[in-house]
N, C-alpha and C. Protein backbone atom coordinates (compact mmCIF):
# COMPACT_ATOMS: atom_id res chain seq x y z
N UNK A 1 10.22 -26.77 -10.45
CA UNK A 1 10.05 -25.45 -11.03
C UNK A 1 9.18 -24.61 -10.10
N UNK A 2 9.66 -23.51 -10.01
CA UNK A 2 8.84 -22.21 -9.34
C UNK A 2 8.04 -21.54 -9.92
N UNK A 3 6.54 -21.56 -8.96
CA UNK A 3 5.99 -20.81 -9.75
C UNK A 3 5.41 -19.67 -9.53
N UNK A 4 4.69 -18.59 -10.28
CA UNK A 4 4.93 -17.42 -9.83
C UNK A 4 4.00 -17.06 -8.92
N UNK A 5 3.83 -16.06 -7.49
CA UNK A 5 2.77 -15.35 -6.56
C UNK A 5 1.25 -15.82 -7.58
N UNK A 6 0.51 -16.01 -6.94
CA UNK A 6 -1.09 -16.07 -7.28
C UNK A 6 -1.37 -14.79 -7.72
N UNK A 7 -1.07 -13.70 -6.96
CA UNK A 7 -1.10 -12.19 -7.03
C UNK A 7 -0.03 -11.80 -6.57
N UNK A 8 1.06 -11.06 -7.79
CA UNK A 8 2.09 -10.36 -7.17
C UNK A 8 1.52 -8.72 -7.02
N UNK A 9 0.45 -8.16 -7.46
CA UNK A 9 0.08 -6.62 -6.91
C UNK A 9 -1.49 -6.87 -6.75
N UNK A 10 -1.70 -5.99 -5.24
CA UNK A 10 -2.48 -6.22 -4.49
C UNK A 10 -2.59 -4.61 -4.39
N UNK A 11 -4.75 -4.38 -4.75
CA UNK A 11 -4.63 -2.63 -4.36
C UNK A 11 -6.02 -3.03 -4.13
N UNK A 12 -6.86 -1.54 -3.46
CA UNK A 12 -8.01 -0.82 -2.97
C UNK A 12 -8.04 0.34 -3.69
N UNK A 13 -9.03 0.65 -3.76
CA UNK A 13 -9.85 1.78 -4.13
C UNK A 13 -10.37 2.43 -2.83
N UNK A 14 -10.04 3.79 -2.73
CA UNK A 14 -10.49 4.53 -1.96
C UNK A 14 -11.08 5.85 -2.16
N UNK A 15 -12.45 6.15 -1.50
CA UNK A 15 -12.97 7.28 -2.13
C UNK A 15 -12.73 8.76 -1.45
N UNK A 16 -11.16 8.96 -2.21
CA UNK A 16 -10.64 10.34 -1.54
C UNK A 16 -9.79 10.67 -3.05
N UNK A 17 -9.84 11.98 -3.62
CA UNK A 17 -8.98 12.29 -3.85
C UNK A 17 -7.81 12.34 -3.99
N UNK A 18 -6.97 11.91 -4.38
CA UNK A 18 -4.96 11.85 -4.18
C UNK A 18 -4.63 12.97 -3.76
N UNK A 19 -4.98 14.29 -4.23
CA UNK A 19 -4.02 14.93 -3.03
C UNK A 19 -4.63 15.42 -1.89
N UNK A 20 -5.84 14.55 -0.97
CA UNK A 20 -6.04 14.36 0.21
C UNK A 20 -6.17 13.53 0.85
N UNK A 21 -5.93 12.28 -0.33
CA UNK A 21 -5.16 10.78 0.46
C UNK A 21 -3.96 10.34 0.91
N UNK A 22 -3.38 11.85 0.04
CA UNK A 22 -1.73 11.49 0.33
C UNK A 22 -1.60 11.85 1.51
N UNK A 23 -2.22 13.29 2.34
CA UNK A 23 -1.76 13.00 3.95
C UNK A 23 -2.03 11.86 4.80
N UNK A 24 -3.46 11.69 4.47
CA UNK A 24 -3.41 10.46 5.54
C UNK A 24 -3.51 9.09 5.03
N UNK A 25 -2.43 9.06 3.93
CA UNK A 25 -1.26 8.25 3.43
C UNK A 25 0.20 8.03 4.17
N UNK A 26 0.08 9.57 4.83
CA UNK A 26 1.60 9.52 4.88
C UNK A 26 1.06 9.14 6.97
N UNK A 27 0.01 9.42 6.72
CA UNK A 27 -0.46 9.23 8.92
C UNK A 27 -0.24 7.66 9.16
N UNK A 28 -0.84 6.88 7.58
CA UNK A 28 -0.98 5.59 8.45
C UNK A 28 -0.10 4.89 7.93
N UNK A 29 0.57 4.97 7.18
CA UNK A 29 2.18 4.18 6.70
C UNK A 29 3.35 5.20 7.63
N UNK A 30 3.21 6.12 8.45
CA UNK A 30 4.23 6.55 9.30
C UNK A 30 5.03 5.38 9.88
N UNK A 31 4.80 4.06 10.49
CA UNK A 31 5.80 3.28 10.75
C UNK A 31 6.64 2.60 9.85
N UNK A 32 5.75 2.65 8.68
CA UNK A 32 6.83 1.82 7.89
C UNK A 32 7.93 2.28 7.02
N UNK A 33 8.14 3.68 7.70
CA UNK A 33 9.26 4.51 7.01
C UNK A 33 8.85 5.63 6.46
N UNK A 34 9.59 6.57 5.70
CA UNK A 34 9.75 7.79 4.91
C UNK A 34 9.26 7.29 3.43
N UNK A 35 8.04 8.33 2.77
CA UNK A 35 7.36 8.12 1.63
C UNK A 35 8.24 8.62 0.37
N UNK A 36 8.22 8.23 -0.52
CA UNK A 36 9.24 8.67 -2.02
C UNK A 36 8.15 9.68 -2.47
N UNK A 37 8.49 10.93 -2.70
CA UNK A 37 7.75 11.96 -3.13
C UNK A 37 8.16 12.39 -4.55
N UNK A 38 7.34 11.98 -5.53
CA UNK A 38 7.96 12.68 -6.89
C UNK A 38 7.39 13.61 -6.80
N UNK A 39 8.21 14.46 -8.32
CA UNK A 39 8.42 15.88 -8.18
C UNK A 39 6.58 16.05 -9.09
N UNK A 40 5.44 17.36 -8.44
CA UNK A 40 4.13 17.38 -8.61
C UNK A 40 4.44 16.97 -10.17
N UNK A 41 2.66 16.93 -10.68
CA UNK A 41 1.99 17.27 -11.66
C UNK A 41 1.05 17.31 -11.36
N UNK A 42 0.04 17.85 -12.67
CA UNK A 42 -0.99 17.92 -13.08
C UNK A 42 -1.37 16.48 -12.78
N UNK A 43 -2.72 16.99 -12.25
CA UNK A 43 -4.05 15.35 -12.01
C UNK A 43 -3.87 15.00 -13.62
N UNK A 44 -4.22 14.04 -13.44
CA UNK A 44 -4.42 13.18 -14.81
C UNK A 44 -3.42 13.23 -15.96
N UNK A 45 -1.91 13.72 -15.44
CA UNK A 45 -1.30 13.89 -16.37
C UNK A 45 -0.26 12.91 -15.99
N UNK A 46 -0.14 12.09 -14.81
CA UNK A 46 1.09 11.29 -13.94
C UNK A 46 0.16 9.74 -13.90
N UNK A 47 1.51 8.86 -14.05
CA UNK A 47 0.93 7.97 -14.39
C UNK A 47 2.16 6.85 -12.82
N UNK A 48 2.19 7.80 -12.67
CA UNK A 48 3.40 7.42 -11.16
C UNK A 48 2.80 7.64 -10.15
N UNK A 49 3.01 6.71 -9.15
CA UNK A 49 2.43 6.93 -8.03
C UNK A 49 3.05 8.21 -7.33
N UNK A 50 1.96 9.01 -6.67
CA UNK A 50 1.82 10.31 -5.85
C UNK A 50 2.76 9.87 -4.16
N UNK A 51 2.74 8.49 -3.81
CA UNK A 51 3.79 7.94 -2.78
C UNK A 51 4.00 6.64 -2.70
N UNK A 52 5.67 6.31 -2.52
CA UNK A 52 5.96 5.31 -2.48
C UNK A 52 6.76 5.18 -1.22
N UNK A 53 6.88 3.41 -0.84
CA UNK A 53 7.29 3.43 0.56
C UNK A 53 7.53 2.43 0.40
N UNK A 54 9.11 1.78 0.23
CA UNK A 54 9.83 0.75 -0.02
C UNK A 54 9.71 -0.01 1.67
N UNK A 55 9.44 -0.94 1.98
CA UNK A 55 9.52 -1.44 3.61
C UNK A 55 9.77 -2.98 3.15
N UNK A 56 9.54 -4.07 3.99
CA UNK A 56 9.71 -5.38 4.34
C UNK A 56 8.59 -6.08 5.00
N UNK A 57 8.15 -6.97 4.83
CA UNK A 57 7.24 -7.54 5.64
C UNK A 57 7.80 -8.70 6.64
N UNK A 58 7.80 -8.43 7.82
CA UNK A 58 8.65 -9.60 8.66
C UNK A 58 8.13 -10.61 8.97
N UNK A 59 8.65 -11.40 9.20
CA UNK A 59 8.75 -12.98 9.22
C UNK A 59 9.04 -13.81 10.95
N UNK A 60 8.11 -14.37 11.54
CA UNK A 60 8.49 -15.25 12.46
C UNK A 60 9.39 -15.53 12.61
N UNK A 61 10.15 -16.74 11.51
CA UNK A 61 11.32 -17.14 11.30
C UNK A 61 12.39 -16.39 11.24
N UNK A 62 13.60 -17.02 11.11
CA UNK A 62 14.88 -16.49 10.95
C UNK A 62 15.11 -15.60 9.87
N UNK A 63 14.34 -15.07 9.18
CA UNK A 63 14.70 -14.76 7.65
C UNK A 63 14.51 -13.00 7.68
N UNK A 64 15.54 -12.43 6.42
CA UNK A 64 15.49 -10.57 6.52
C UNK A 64 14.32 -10.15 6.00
N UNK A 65 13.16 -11.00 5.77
CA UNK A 65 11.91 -10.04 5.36
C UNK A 65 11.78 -10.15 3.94
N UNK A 66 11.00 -9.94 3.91
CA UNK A 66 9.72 -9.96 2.28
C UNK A 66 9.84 -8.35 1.74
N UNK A 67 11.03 -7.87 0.73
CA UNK A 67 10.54 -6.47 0.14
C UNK A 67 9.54 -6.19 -0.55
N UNK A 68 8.69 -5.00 0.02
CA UNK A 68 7.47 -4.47 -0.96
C UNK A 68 7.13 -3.08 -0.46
N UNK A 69 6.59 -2.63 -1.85
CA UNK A 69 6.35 -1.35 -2.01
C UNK A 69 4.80 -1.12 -1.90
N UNK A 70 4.76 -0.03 -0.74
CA UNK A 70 3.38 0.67 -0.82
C UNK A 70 2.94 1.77 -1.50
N UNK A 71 1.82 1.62 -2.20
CA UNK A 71 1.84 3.05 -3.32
C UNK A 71 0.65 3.62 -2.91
N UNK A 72 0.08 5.22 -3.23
CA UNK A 72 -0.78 5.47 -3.40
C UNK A 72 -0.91 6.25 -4.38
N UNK A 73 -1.91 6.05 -5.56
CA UNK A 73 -1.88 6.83 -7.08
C UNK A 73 -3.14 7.24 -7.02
N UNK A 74 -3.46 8.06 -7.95
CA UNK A 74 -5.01 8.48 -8.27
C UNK A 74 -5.43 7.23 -9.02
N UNK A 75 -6.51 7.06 -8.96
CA UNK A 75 -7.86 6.25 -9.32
C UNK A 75 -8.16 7.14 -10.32
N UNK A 76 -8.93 8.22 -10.22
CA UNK A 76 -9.77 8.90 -11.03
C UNK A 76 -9.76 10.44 -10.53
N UNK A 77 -10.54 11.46 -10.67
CA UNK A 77 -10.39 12.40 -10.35
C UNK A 77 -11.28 12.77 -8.83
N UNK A 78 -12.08 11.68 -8.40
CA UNK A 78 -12.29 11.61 -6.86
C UNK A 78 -12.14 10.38 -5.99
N UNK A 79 -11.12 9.68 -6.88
CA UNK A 79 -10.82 8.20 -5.84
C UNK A 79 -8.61 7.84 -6.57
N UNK A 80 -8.41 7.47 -5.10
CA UNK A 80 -7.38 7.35 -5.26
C UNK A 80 -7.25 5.17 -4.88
N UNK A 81 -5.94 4.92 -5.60
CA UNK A 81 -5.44 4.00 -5.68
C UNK A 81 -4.74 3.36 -4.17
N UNK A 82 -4.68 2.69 -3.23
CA UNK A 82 -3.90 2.11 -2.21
C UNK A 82 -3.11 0.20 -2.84
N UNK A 83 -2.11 -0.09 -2.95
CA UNK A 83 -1.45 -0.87 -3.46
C UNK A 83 -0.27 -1.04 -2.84
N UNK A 84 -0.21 -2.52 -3.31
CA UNK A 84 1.05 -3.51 -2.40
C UNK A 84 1.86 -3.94 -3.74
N UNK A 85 3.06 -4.16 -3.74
CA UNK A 85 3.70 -5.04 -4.57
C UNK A 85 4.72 -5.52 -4.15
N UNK A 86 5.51 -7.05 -4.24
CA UNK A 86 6.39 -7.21 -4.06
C UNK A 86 7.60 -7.08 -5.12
N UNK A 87 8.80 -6.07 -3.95
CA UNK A 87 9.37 -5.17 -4.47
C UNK A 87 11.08 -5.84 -4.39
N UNK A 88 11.04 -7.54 -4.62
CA UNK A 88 12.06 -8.24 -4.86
C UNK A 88 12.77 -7.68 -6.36
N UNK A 89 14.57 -8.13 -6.45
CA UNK A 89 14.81 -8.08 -8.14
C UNK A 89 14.84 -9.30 -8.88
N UNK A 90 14.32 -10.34 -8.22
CA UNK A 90 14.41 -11.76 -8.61
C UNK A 90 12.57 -12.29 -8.32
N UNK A 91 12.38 -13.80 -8.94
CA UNK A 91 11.82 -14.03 -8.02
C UNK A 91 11.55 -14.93 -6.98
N UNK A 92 10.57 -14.74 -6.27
CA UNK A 92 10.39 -14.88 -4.81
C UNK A 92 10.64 -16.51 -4.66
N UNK A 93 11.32 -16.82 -3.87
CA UNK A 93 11.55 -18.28 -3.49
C UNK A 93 10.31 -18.50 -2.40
N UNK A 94 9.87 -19.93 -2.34
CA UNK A 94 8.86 -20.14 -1.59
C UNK A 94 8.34 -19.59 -0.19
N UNK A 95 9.35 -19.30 0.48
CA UNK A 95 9.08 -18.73 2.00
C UNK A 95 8.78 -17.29 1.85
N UNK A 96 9.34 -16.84 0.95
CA UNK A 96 9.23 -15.14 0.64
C UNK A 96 7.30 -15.07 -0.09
N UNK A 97 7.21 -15.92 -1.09
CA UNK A 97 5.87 -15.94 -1.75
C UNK A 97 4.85 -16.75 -0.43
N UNK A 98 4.96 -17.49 0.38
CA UNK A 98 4.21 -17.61 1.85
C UNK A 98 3.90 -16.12 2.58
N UNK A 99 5.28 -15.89 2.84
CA UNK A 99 4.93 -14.41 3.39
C UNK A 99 4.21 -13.07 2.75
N UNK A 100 4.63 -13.21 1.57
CA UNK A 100 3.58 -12.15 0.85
C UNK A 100 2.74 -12.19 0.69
N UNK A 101 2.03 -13.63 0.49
CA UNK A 101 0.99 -13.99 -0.04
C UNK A 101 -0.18 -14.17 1.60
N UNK A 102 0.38 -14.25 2.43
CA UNK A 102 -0.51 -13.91 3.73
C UNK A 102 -0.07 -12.53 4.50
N UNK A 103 0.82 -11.91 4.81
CA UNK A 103 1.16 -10.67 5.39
C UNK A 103 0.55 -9.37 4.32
N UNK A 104 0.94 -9.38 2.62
CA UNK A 104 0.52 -8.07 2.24
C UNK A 104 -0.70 -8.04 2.18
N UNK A 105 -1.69 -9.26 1.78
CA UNK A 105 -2.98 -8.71 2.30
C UNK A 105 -3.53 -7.56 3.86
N UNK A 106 -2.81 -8.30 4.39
CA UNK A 106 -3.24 -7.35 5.91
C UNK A 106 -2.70 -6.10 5.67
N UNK A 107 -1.05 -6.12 5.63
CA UNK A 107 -1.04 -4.87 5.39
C UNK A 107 -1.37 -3.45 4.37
N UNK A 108 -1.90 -3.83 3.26
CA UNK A 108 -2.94 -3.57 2.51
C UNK A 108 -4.07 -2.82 3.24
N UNK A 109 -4.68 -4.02 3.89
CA UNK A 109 -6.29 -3.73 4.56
C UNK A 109 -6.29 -2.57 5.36
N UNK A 110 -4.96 -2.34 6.34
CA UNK A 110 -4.60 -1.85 7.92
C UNK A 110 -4.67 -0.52 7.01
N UNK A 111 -3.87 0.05 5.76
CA UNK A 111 -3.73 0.73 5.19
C UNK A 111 -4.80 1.65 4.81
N UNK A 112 -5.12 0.87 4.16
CA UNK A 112 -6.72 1.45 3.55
C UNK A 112 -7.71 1.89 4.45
N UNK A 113 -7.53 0.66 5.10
CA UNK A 113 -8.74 0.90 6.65
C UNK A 113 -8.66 2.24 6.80
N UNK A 114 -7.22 2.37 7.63
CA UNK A 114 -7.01 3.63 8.16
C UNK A 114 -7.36 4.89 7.24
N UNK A 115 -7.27 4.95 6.25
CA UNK A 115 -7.70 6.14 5.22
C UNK A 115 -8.88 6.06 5.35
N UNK A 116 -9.69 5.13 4.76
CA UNK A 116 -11.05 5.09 5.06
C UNK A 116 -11.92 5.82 6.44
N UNK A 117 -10.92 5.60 7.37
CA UNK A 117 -11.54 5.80 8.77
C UNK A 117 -11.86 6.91 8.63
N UNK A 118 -10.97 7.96 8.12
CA UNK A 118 -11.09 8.96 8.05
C UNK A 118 -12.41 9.99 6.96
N UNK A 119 -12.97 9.20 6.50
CA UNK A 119 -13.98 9.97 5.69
C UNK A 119 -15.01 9.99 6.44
N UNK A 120 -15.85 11.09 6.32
CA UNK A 120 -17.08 11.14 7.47
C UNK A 120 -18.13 9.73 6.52
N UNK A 121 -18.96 9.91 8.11
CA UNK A 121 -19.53 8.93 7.87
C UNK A 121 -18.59 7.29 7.90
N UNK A 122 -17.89 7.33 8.30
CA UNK A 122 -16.93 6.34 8.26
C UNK A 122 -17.70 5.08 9.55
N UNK A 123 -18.03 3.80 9.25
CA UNK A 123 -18.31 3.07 10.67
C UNK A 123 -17.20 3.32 11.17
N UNK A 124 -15.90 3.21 11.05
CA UNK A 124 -14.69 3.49 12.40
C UNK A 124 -14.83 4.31 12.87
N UNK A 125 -15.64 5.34 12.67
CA UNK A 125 -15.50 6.49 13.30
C UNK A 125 -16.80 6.89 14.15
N UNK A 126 -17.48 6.11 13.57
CA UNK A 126 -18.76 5.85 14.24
C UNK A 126 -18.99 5.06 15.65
N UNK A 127 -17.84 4.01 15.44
CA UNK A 127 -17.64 2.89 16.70
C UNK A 127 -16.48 3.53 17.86
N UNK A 128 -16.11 4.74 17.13
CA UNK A 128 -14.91 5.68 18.00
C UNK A 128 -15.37 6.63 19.01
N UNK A 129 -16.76 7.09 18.49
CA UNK A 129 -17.44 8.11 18.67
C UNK A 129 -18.77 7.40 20.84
C-alpha cells in the first residue's frame, strides 16, 4: 500500500504585500513559464491565489517530471503567501513522491529567496552591495 507525501503543500510567508509580490513573483518564477492571472478583486475578498504557475520538477532519471503548482496569495493585508503543491490527478507513485519531496523544497526556497532579496534591508542585498 501507498502512502501519502509527508507534505503534499509546502509555503513561506513573505513580508510584502500581494500586489507587490506579484511582480517580483512573476521576476523570479520567469523560467518556469507564464503565471495564471485571475480576473482582480478586492484584498481580502479572494480566497484564490493572485498567481499560479503550473510547471514540473525534473528528474535525473528517465522520467516526464513531477507536476506542481506555484502560488502566490495574500497572507494578510502586509504579507503575502509563496507555495508549492503537487499538481498530479492521481496519487503520486514512489519516484514522483522522492522527487517532490526533495526538489519542491528548493524550489520553494529559490522562490521566496528571490522575493525576499528584494526588500530593503535584505542580507542578499547586502552581500550584493
Amino acid at each position: 500500500m501507498e502512502t501519502v507525501p509527508a507534505c503534499g503543500y509546502l509555503s513561506r510567508v513573505v513580508d510584502l504585500p500581494v500586489a507587490i509580490a506579484e511582480v517580483l513573483f512573476d521576476d523570479a518564477t520567469q523560467s518556469l513559464g507564464p503565471a495564471d492571472r485571475p480576473e482582480p478583486a478586492a484584498m481580502g475578498t479572494v480566497l484564490l491565489p493572485a498567481r499560479r504557475i503550473r510547471t514540473r520538477l525534473r528528474t535525473s532519471i528517465p522520467w516526464p517530471g513531477v507536476p506542481v503548482e506555484v502560488e502566490l496569495s495574500p497572507w494578510s493585508r502586509s504579507r503575502s503567501e509563496v507555495a508549492v503543491r503537487y499538481a498530479g490527478n492521481r496519487r503520486p507513485r514512489a519516484v514522483a513522491r522522492h522527487v517532490y519531496e526533495t526538489d519542491a523544497p528548493r524550489l520553494l526556497d529559490g522562490v521566496a529567496d528571490a522575493i525576499n532579496a528584494q526588500l530593503p534591508g535584505s542580507r542578499v542585498n547586502q552581500h550584493a552591495a
